[in-house]
Protein backbone atom coordinates (compact mmCIF):
# COMPACT_ATOMS: atom_id res chain seq x y z
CA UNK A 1 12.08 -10.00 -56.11
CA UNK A 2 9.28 -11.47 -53.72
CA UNK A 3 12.04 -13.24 -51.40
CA UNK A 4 13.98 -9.87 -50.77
CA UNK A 5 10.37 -7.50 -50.46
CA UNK A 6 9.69 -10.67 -47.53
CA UNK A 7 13.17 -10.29 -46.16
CA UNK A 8 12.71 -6.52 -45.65
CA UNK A 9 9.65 -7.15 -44.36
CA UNK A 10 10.19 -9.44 -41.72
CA UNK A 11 13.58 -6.85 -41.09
CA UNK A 12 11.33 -4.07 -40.43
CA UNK A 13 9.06 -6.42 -38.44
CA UNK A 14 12.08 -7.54 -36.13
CA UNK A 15 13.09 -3.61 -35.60
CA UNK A 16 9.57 -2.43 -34.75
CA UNK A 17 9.41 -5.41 -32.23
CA UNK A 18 12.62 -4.74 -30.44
CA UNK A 19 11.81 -0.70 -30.30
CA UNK A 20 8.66 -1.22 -28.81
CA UNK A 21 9.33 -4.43 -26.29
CA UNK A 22 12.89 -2.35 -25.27
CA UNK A 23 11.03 0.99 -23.85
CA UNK A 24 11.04 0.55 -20.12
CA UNK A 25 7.37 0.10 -17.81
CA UNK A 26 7.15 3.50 -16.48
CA UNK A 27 8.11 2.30 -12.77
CA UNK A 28 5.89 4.06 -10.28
CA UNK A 29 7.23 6.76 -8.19
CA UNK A 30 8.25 6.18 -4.86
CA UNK A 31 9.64 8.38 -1.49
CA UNK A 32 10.03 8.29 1.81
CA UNK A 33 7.86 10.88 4.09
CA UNK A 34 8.62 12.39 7.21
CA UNK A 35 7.00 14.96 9.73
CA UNK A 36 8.40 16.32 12.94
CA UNK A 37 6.57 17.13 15.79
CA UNK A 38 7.67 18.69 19.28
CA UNK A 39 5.53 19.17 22.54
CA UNK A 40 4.74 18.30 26.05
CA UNK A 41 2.69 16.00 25.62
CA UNK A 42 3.57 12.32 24.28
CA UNK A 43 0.40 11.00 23.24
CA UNK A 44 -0.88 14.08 21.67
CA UNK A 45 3.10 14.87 19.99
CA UNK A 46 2.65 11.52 18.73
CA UNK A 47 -0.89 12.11 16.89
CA UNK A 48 0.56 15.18 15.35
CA UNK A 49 3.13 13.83 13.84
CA UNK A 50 1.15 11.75 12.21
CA UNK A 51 -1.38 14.06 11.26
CA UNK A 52 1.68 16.26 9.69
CA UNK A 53 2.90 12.91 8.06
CA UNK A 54 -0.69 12.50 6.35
CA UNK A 55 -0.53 16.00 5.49
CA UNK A 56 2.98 15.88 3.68
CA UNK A 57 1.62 12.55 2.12
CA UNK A 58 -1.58 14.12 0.65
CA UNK A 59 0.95 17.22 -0.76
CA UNK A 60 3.31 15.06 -2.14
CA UNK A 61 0.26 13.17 -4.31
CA UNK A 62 -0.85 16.47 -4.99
CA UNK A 63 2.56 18.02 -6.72
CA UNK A 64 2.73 14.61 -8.51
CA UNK A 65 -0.30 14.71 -9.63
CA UNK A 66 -1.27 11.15 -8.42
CA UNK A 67 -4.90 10.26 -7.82
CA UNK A 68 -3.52 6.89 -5.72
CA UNK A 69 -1.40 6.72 -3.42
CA UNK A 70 0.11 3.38 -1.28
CA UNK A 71 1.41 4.24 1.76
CA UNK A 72 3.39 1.66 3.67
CA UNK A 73 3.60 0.68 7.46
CA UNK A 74 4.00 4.10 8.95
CA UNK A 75 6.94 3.99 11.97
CA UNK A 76 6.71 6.71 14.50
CA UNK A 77 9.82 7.31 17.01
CA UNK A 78 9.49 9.67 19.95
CA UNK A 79 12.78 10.83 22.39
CA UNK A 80 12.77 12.74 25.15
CA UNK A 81 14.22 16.46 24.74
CA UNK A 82 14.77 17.96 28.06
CA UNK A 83 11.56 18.59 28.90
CA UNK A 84 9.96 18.49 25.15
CA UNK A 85 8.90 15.01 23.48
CA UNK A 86 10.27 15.05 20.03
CA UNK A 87 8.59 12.60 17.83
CA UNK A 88 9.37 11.63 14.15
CA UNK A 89 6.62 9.30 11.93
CA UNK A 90 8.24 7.94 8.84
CA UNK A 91 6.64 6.11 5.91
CA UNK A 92 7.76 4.74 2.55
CA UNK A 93 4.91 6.06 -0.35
CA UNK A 94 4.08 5.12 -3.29
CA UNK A 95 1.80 6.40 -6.53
């Protein structure tokens, strides 16, 4: 009688171990931002696109409801437009 109340214990042991190792680490969320900006003016295009990218950032935190937020190297790529400077900033973000 003792040995099979031990063996169901140690059965029920074993199955509440796996279920609770086996649920995953809720992964952080992660995405890619990106802002726009068009204007005469390189330098100052530039800055605004980054202010927009800090902007869509600080939303994106916001809808998630994350208080932190890692934001990787932020890339910024600017092109010519006929007479407008079109630049793009890019970063990878992380809560």
């Amino acid at each position: 009688m003792i040995r099979k109340l031990l063996v169901a214990v140690f059965a029920l042991a074993a199955i509440a171990a796996f279920t609770t190792v086996s649920h995953p680490v809720e992964a952080k969320s992660c995405a890619v931002a990106s802002a726009k900006a068009r204007g005469l003016d390189a330098s100052k295009v530039s800055a605004r696109s980054l202010k927009q990218l800090k902007h869509k950032v600080s939303h994106w935190a916001h809808k998630n409801k994350l208080k932190v937020v890692k934001e990787g190297h932020a890339s910024t790529v600017c092109s010519k437009k006929g007479a407008l400077t079109v630049c793009t900033s890019s970063a990878k973000v992380c809560g």
